[in-house]
C-alpha atoms as a PDB file:
ATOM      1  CA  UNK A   1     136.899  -1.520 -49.915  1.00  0.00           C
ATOM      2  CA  UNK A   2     136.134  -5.108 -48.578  1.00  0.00           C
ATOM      3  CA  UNK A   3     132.775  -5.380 -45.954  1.00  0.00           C
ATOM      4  CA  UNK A   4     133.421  -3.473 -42.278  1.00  0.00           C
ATOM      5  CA  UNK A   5     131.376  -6.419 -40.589  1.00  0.00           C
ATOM      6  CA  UNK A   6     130.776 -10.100 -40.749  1.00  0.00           C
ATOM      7  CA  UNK A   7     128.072 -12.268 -38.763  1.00  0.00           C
ATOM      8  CA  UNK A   8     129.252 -16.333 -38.123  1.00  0.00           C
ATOM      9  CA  UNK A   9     127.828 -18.559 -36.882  1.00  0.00           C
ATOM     10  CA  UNK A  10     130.124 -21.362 -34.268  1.00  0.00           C
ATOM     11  CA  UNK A  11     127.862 -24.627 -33.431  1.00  0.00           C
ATOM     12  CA  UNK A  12     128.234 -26.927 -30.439  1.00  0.00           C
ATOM     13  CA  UNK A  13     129.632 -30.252 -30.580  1.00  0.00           C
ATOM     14  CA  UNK A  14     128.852 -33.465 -28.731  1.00  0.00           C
ATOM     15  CA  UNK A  15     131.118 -36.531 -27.948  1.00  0.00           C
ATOM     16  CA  UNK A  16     129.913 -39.520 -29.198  1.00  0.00           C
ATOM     17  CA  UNK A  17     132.033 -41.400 -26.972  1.00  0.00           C
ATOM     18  CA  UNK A  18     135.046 -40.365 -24.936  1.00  0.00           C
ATOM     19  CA  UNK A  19     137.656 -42.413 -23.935  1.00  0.00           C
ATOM     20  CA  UNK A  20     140.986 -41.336 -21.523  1.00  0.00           C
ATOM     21  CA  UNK A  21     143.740 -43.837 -22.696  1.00  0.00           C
ATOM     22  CA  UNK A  22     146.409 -42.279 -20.315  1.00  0.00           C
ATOM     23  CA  UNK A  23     148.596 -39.267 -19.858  1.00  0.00           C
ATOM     24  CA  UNK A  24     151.051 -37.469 -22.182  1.00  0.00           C
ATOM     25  CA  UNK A  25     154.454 -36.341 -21.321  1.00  0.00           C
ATOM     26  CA  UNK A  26     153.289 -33.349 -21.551  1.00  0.00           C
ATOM     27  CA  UNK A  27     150.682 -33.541 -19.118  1.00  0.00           C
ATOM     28  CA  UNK A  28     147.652 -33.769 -20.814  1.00  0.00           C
ATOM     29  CA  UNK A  29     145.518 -36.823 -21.265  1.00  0.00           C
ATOM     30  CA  UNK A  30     145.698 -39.030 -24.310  1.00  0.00           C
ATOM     31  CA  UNK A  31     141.870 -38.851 -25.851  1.00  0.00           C
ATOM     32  CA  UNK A  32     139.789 -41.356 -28.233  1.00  0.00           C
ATOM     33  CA  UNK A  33     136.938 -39.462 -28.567  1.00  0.00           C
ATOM     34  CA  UNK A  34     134.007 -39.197 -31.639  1.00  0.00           C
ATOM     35  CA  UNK A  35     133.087 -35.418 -32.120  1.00  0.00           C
ATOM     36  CA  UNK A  36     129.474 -34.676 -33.603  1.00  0.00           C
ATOM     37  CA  UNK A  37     128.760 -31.229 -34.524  1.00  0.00           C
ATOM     38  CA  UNK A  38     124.713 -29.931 -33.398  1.00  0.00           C
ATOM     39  CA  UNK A  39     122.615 -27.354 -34.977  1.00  0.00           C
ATOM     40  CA  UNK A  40     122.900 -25.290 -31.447  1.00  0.00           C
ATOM     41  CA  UNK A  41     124.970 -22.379 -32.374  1.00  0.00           C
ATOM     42  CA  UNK A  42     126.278 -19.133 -30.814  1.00  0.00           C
ATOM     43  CA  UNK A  43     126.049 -16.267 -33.185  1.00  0.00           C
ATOM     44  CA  UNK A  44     128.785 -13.913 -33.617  1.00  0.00           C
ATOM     45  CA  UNK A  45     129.172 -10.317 -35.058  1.00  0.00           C
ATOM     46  CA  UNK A  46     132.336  -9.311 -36.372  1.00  0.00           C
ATOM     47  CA  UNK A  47     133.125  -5.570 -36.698  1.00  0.00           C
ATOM     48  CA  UNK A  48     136.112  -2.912 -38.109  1.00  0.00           C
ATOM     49  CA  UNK A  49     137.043  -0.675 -35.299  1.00  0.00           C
ATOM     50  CA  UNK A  50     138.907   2.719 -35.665  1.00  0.00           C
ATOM     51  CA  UNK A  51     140.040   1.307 -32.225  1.00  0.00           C
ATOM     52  CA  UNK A  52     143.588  -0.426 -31.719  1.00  0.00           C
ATOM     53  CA  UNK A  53     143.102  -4.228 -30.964  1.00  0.00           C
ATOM     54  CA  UNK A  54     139.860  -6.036 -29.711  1.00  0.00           C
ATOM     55  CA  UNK A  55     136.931  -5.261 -28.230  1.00  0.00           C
ATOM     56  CA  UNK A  56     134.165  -8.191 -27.123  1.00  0.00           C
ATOM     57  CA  UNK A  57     130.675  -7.761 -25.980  1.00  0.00           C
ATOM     58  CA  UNK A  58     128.254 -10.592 -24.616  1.00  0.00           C
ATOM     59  CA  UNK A  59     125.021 -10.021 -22.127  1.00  0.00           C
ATOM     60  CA  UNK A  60     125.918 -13.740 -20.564  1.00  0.00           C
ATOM     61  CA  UNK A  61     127.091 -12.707 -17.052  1.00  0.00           C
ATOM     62  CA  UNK A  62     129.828 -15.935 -17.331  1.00  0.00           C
ATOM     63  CA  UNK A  63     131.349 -15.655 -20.554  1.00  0.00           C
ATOM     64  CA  UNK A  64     134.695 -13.265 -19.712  1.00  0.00           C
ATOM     65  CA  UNK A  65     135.020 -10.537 -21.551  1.00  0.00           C
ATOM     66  CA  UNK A  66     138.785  -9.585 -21.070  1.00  0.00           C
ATOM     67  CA  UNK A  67     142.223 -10.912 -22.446  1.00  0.00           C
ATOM     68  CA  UNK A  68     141.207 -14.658 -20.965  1.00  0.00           C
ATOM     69  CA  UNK A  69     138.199 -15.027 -23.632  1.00  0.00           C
ATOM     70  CA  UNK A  70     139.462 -17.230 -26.795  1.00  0.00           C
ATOM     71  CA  UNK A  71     137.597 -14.944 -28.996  1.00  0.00           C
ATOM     72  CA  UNK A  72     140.653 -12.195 -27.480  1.00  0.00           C
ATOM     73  CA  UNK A  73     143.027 -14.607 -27.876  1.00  0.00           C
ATOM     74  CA  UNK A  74     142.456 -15.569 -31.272  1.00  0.00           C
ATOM     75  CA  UNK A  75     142.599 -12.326 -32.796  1.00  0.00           C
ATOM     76  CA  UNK A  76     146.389 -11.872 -30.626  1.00  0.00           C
ATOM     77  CA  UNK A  77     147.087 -15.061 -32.056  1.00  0.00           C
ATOM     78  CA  UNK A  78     146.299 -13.896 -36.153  1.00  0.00           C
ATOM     79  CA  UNK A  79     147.967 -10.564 -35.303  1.00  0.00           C
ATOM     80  CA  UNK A  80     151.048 -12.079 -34.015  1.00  0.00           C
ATOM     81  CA  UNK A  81     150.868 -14.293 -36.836  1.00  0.00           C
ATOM     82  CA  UNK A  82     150.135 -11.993 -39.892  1.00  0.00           C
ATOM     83  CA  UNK A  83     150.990  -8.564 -38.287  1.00  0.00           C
ATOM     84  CA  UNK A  84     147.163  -7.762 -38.383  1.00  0.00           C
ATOM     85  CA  UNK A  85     146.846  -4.247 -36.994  1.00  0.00           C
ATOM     86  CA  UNK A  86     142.901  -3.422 -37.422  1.00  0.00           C
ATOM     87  CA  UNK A  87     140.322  -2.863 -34.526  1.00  0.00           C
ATOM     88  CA  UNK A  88     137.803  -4.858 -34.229  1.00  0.00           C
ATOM     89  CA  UNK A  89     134.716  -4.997 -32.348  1.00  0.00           C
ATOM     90  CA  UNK A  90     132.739  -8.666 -31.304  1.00  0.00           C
ATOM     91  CA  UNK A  91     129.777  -8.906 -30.619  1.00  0.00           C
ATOM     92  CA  UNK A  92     128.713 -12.667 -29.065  1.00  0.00           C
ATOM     93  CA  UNK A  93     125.081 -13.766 -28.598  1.00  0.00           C
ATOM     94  CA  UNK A  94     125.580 -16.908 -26.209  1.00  0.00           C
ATOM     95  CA  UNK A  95     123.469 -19.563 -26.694  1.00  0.00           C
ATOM     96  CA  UNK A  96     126.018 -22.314 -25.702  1.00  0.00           C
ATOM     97  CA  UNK A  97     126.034 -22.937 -22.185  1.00  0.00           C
ATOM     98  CA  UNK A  98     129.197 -22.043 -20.631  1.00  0.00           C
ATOM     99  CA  UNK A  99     130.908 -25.038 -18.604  1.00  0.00           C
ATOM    100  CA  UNK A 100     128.649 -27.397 -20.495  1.00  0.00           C
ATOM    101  CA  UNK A 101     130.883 -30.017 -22.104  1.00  0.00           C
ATOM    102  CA  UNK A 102     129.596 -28.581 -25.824  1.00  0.00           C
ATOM    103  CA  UNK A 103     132.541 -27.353 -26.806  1.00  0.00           C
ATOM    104  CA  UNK A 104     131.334 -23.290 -27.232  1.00  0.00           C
ATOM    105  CA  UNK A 105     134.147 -21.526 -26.052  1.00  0.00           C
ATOM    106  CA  UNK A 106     136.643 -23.583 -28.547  1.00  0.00           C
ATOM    107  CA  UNK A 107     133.811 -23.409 -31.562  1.00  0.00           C
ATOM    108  CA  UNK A 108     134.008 -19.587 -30.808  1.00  0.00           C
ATOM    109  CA  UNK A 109     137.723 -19.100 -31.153  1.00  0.00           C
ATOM    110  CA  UNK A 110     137.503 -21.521 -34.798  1.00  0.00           C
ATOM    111  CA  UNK A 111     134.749 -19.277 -35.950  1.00  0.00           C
ATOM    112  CA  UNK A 112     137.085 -15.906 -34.689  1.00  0.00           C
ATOM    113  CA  UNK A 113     139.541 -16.969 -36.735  1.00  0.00           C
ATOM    114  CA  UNK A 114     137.831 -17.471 -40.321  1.00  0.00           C
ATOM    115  CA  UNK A 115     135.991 -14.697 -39.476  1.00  0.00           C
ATOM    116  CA  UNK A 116     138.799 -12.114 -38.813  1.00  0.00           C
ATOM    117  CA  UNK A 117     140.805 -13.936 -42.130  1.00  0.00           C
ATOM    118  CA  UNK A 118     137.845 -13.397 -44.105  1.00  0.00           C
ATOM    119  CA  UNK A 119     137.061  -9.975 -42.922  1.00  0.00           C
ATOM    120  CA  UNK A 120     140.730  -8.567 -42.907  1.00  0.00           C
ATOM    121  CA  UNK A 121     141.672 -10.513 -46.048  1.00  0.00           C
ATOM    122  CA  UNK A 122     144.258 -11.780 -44.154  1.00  0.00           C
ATOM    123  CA  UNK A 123     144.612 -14.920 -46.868  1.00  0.00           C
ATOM    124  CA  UNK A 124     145.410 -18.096 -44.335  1.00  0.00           C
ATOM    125  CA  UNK A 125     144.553 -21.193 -45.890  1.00  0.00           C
ATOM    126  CA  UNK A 126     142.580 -23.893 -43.974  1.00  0.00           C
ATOM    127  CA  UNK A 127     145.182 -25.754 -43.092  1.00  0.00           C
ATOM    128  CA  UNK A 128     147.138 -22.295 -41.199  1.00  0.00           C
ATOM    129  CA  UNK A 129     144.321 -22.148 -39.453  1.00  0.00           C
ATOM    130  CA  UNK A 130     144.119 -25.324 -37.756  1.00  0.00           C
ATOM    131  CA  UNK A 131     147.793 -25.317 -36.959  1.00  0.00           C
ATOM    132  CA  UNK A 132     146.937 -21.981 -35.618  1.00  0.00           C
ATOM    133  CA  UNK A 133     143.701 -22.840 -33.504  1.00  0.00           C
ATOM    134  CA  UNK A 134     145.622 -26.031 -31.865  1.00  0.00           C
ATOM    135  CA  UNK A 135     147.304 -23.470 -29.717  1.00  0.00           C
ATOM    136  CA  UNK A 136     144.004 -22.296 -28.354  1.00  0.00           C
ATOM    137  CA  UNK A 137     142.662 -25.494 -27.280  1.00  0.00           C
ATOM    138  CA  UNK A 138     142.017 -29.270 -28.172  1.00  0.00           C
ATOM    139  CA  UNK A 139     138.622 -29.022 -29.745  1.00  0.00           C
ATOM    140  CA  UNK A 140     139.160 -25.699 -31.590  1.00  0.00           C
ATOM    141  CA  UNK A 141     140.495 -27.777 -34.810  1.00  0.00           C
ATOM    142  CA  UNK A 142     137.263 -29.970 -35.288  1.00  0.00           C
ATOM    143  CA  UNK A 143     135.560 -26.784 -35.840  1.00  0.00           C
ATOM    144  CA  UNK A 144     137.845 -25.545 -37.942  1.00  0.00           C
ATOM    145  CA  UNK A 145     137.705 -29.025 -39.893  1.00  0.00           C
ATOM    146  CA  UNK A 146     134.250 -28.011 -41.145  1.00  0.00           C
ATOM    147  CA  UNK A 147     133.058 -31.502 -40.767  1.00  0.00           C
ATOM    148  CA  UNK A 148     129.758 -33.117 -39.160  1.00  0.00           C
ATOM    149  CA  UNK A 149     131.952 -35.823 -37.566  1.00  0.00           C
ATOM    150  CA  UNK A 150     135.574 -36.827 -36.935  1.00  0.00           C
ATOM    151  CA  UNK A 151     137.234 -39.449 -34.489  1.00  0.00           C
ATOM    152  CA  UNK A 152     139.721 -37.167 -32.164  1.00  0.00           C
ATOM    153  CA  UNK A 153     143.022 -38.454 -30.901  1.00  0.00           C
ATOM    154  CA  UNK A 154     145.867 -36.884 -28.521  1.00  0.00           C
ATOM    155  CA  UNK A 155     144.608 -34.280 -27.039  1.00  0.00           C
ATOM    156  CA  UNK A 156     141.608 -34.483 -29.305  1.00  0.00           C
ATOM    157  CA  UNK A 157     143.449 -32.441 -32.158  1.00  0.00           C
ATOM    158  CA  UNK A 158     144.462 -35.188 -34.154  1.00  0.00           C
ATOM    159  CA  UNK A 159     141.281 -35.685 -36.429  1.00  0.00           C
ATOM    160  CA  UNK A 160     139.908 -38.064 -38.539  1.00  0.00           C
ATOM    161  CA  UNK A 161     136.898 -36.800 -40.553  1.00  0.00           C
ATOM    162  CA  UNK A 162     134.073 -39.788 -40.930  1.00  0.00           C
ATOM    163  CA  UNK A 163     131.115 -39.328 -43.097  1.00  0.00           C
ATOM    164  CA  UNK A 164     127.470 -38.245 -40.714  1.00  0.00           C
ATOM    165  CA  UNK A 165     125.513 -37.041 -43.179  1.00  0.00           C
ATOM    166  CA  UNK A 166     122.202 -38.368 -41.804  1.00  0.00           C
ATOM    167  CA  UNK A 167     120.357 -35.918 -39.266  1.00  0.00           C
ATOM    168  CA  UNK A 168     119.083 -36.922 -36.635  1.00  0.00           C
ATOM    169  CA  UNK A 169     116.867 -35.352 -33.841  1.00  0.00           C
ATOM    170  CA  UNK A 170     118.593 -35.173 -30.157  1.00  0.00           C
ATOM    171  CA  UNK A 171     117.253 -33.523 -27.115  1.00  0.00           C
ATOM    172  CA  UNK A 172     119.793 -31.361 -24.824  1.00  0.00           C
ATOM    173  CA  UNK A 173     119.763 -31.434 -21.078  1.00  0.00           C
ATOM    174  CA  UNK A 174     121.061 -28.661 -19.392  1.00  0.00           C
ATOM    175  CA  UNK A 175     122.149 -28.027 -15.271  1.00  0.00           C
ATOM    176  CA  UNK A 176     121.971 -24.256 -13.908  1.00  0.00           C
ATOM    177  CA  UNK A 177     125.553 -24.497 -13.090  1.00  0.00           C
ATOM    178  CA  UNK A 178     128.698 -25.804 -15.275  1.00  0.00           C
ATOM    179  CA  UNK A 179     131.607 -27.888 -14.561  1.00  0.00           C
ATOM    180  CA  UNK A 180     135.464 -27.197 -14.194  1.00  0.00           C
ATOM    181  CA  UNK A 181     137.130 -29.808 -17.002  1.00  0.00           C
ATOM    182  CA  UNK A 182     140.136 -29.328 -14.565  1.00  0.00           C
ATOM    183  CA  UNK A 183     138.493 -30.743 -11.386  1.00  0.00           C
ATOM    184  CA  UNK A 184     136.627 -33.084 -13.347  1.00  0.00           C
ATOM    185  CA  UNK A 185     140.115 -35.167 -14.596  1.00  0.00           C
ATOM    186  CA  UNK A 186     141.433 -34.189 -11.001  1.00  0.00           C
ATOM    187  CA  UNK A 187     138.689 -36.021  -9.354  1.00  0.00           C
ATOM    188  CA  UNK A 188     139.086 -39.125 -11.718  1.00  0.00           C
ATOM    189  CA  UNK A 189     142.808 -39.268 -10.920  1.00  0.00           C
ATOM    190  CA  UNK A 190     142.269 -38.929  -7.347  1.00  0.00           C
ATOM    191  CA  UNK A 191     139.626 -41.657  -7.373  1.00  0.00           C
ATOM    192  CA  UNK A 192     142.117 -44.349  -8.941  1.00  0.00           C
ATOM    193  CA  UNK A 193     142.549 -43.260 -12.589  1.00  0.00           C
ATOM    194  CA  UNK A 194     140.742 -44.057 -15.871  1.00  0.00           C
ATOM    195  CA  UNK A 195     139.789 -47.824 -17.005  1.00  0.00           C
ATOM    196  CA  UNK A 196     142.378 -49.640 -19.107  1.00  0.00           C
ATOM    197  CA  UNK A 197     141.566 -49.974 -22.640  1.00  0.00           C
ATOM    198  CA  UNK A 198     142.765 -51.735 -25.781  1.00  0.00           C
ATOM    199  CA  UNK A 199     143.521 -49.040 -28.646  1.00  0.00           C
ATOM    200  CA  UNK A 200     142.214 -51.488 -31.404  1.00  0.00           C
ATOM    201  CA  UNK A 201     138.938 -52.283 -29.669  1.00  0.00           C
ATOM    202  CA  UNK A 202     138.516 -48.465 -29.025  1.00  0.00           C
ATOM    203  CA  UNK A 203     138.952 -47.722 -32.733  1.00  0.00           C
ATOM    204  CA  UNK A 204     136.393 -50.898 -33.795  1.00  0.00           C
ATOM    205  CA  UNK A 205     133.686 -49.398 -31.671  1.00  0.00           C
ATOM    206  CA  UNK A 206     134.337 -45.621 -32.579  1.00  0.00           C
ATOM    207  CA  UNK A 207     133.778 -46.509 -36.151  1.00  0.00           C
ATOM    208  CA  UNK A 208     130.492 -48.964 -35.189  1.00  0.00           C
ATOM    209  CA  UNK A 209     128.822 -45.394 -33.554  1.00  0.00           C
ATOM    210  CA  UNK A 210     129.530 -43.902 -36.893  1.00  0.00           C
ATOM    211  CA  UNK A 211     127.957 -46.447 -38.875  1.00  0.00           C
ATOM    212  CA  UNK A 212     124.997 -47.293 -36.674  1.00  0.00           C
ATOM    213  CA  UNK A 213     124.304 -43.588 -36.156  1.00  0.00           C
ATOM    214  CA  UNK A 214     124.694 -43.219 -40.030  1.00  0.00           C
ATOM    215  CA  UNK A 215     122.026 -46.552 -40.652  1.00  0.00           C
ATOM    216  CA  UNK A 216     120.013 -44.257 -38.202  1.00  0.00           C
ATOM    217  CA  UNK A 217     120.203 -47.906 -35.717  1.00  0.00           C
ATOM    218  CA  UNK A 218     120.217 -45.778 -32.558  1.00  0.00           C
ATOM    219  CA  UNK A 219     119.379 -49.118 -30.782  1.00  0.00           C
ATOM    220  CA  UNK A 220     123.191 -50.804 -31.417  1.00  0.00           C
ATOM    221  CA  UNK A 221     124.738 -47.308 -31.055  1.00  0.00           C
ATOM    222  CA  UNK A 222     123.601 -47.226 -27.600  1.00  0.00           C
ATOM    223  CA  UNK A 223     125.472 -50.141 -26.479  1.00  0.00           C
ATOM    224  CA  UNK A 224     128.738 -48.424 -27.545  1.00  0.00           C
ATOM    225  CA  UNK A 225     127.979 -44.703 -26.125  1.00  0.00           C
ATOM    226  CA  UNK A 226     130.700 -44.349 -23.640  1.00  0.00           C
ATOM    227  CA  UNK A 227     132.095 -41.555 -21.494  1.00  0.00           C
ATOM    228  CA  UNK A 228     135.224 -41.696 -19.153  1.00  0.00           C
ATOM    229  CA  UNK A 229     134.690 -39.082 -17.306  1.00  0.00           C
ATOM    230  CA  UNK A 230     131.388 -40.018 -16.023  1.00  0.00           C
ATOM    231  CA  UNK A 231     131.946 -40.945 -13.033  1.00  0.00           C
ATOM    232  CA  UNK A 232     133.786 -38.631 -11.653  1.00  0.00           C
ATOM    233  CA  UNK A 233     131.158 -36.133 -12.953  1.00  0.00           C
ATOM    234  CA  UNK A 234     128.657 -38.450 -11.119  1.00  0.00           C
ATOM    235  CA  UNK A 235     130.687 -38.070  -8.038  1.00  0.00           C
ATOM    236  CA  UNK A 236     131.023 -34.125  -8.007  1.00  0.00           C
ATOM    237  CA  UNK A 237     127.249 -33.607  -9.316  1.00  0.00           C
ATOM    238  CA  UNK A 238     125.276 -36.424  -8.264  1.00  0.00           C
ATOM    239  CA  UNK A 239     122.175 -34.839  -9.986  1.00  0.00           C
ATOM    240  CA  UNK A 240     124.080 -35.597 -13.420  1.00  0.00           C
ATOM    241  CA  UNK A 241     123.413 -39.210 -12.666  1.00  0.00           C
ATOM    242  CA  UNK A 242     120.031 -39.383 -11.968  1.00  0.00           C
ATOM    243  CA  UNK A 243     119.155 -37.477 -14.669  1.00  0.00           C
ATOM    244  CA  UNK A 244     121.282 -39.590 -16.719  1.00  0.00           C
ATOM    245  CA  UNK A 245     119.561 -43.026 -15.228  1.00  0.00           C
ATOM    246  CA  UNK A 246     115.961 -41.250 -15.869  1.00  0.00           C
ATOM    247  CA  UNK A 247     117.045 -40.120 -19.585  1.00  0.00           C
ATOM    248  CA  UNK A 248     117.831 -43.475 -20.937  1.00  0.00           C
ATOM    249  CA  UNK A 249     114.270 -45.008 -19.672  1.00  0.00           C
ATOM    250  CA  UNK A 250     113.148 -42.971 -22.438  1.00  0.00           C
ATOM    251  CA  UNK A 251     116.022 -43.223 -25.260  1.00  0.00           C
ATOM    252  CA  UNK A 252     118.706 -45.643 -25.008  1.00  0.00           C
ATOM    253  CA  UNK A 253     121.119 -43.847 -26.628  1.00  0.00           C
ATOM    254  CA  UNK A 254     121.814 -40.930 -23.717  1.00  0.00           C
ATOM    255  CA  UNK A 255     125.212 -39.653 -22.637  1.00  0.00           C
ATOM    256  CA  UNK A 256     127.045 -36.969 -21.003  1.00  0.00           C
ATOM    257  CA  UNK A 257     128.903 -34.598 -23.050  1.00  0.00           C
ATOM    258  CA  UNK A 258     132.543 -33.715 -22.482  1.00  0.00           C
ATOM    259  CA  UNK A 259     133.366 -32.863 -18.837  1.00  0.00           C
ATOM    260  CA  UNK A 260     129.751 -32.751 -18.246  1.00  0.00           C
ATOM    261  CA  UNK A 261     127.457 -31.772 -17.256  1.00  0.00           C
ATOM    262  CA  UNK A 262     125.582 -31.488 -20.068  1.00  0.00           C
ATOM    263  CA  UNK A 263     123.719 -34.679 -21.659  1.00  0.00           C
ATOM    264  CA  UNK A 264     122.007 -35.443 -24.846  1.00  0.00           C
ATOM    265  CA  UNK A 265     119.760 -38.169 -26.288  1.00  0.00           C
ATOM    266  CA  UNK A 266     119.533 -38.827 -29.406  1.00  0.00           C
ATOM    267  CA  UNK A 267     116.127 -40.292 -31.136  1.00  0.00           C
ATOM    268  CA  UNK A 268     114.441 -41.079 -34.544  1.00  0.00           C
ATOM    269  CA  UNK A 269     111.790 -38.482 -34.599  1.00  0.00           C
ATOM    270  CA  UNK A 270     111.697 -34.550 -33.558  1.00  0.00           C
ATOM    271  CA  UNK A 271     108.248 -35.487 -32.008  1.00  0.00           C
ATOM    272  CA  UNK A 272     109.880 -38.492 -29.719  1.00  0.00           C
ATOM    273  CA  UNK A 273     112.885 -35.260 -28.989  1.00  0.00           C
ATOM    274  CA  UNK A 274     110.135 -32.914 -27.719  1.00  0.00           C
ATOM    275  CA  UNK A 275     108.513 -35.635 -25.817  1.00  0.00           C
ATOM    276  CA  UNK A 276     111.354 -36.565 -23.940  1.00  0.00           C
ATOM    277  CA  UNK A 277     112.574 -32.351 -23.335  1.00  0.00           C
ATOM    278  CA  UNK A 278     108.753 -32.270 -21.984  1.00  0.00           C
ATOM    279  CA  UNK A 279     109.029 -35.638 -19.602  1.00  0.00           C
ATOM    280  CA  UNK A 280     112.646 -33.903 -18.114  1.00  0.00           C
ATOM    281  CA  UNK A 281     111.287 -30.466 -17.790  1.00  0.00           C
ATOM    282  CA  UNK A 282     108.168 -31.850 -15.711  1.00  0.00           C
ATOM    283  CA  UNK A 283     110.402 -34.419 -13.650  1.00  0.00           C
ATOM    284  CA  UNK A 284     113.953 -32.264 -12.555  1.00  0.00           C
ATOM    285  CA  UNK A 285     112.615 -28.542 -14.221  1.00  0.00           C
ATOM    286  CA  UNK A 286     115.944 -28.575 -15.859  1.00  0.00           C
ATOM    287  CA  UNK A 287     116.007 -26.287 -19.410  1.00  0.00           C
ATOM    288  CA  UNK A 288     116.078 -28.529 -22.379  1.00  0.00           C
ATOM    289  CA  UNK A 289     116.946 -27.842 -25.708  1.00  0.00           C
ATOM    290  CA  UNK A 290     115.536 -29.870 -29.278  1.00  0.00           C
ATOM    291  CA  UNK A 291     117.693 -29.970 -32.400  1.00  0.00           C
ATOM    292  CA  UNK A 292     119.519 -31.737 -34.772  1.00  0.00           C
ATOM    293  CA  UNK A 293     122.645 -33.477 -35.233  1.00  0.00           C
ATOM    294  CA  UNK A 294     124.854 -31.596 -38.263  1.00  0.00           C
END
């Protein structure tokens, strides 16, 4: 008899850069974006159930803990899939803000998935799974890449791994309430759309992050750090923006992740990280968090 529970853990993510080149036919936006995978990590307990279907535990008040979660979904998705039939019983320790623009919701449904194929033997190759986790959401393949860094097109699904195997040290800075990606684009549009933008010029700098980032030159990275949705983030949360002005007096290469509101510097050294978590904590009393790109 194979194991009757499994522990994972699903990191965070970061966007490198995010750029909207325009809207799909089937309504959803057309993406450039660089993914970067962080050592922050929600940890997740997989166990077999005598119980029919799935059954998820969390103590954080705003992760949903019925049919909408992705965790829920992703085992419907497997058993509609493979005719899986076991109970199972999840267990999620959140340490990924909800709402945050880190990508923890998606990261958990990649992680459900190779955990509930490894645990049920359920045999889906890598490549299943991705086509799979697409369904779920836009960022869920990245994680199920198992790479450090990819360039995202589409919707964000359409990944090209790129070599990030240098560390380095980034701070996290974290607001007490998250933000609706939905409203987020909806303000944008409403407020005159997203810049126009040459594909080719898009791709050059993408790759330029990568290499800087990879020479550990955070000083021409920061030049290219860009974010679309910015502004209308700005516009909804003003404190995102001040935080944001104050964060890159002391590291250039600052950004918001995702829909916000989330934003990250990164630095050379874990003593400059701490530094900097310190200097934000004092100034807004906003929660910080140190770690390490991945």
């Amino acid at each position: 008899m194979g194991s009757r529970s499994l522990t994972v853990y699903s990191p965070a993510k970061i966007n490198l850069n995010l750029y909207v080149m325009g809207v799909r036919p089937d309504g959803y936006h057309d993406l450039h974006t660089l993914f970067q995978r962080i050592s922050l990590s929600d940890r997740m307990v997989f166990r077999k159930s005598n119980r029919k279907g799935i059954s998820l535990h969390c103590d954080c008040p705003q992760v949903p803990l019925d049919s909408s979660n992705l965790i829920s979904k992703a085992y419907r998705l497997l058993a509609e899939a493979t005719g899986l039939r076991g109970g199972v019983e999840v267990f999620l320790d959140k340490r990924i803000p909800p709402g945050g623009g880190l990508g923890g919701g998606s990261g958990n449904a990649a992680f459900a998935l190779i955990a509930l194929n490894r645990l049920f033997g359920l045999g889906l190759q890598r490549h299943e799974l991705i086509h799979l986790g697409k369904s779920l959401g836009a960022d869920v393949a990245f994680f199920l890449l198992e790479v450090s860094r990819a360039i995202g097109k589409g919707k964000g699904d359409e990944l090209s791994p790129l070599r990030g195997e240098k560390k380095l040290p980034l701070v996290l800075v974290f607001f007490p309430e998250g933000l609706s990606t939905k409203a987020v684009y909806g303000h944008c549009k409403a407020a005159g759309g997203f810049p126009r933008r040459g594909l080719t010029k898009v791709s050059a700098d993408t790759i330029m992050i990568s290499d800087f980032l990879s020479a550990k030159d955070l000083s021409r990275a920061s030049g290219l750090l860009c974010n679309d949705l910015m502004r209308s983030a700005f516009q909804i949360k003003p404190a995102i923006g001040r935080v944001l002005f104050f964060l890159r007096k002391l590291s250039e290469a600052s950004l918001m992740t995702g829909s916000g509101p989330t934003l990250f510097a990164l630095t050379q050294k874990a003593e400059e990280a701490n530094r900097i978590a310190e200097a934000i904590r004092n100034r807004f009393g906003l929660k910080t968090w140190v770690g390490w790109t991945s």
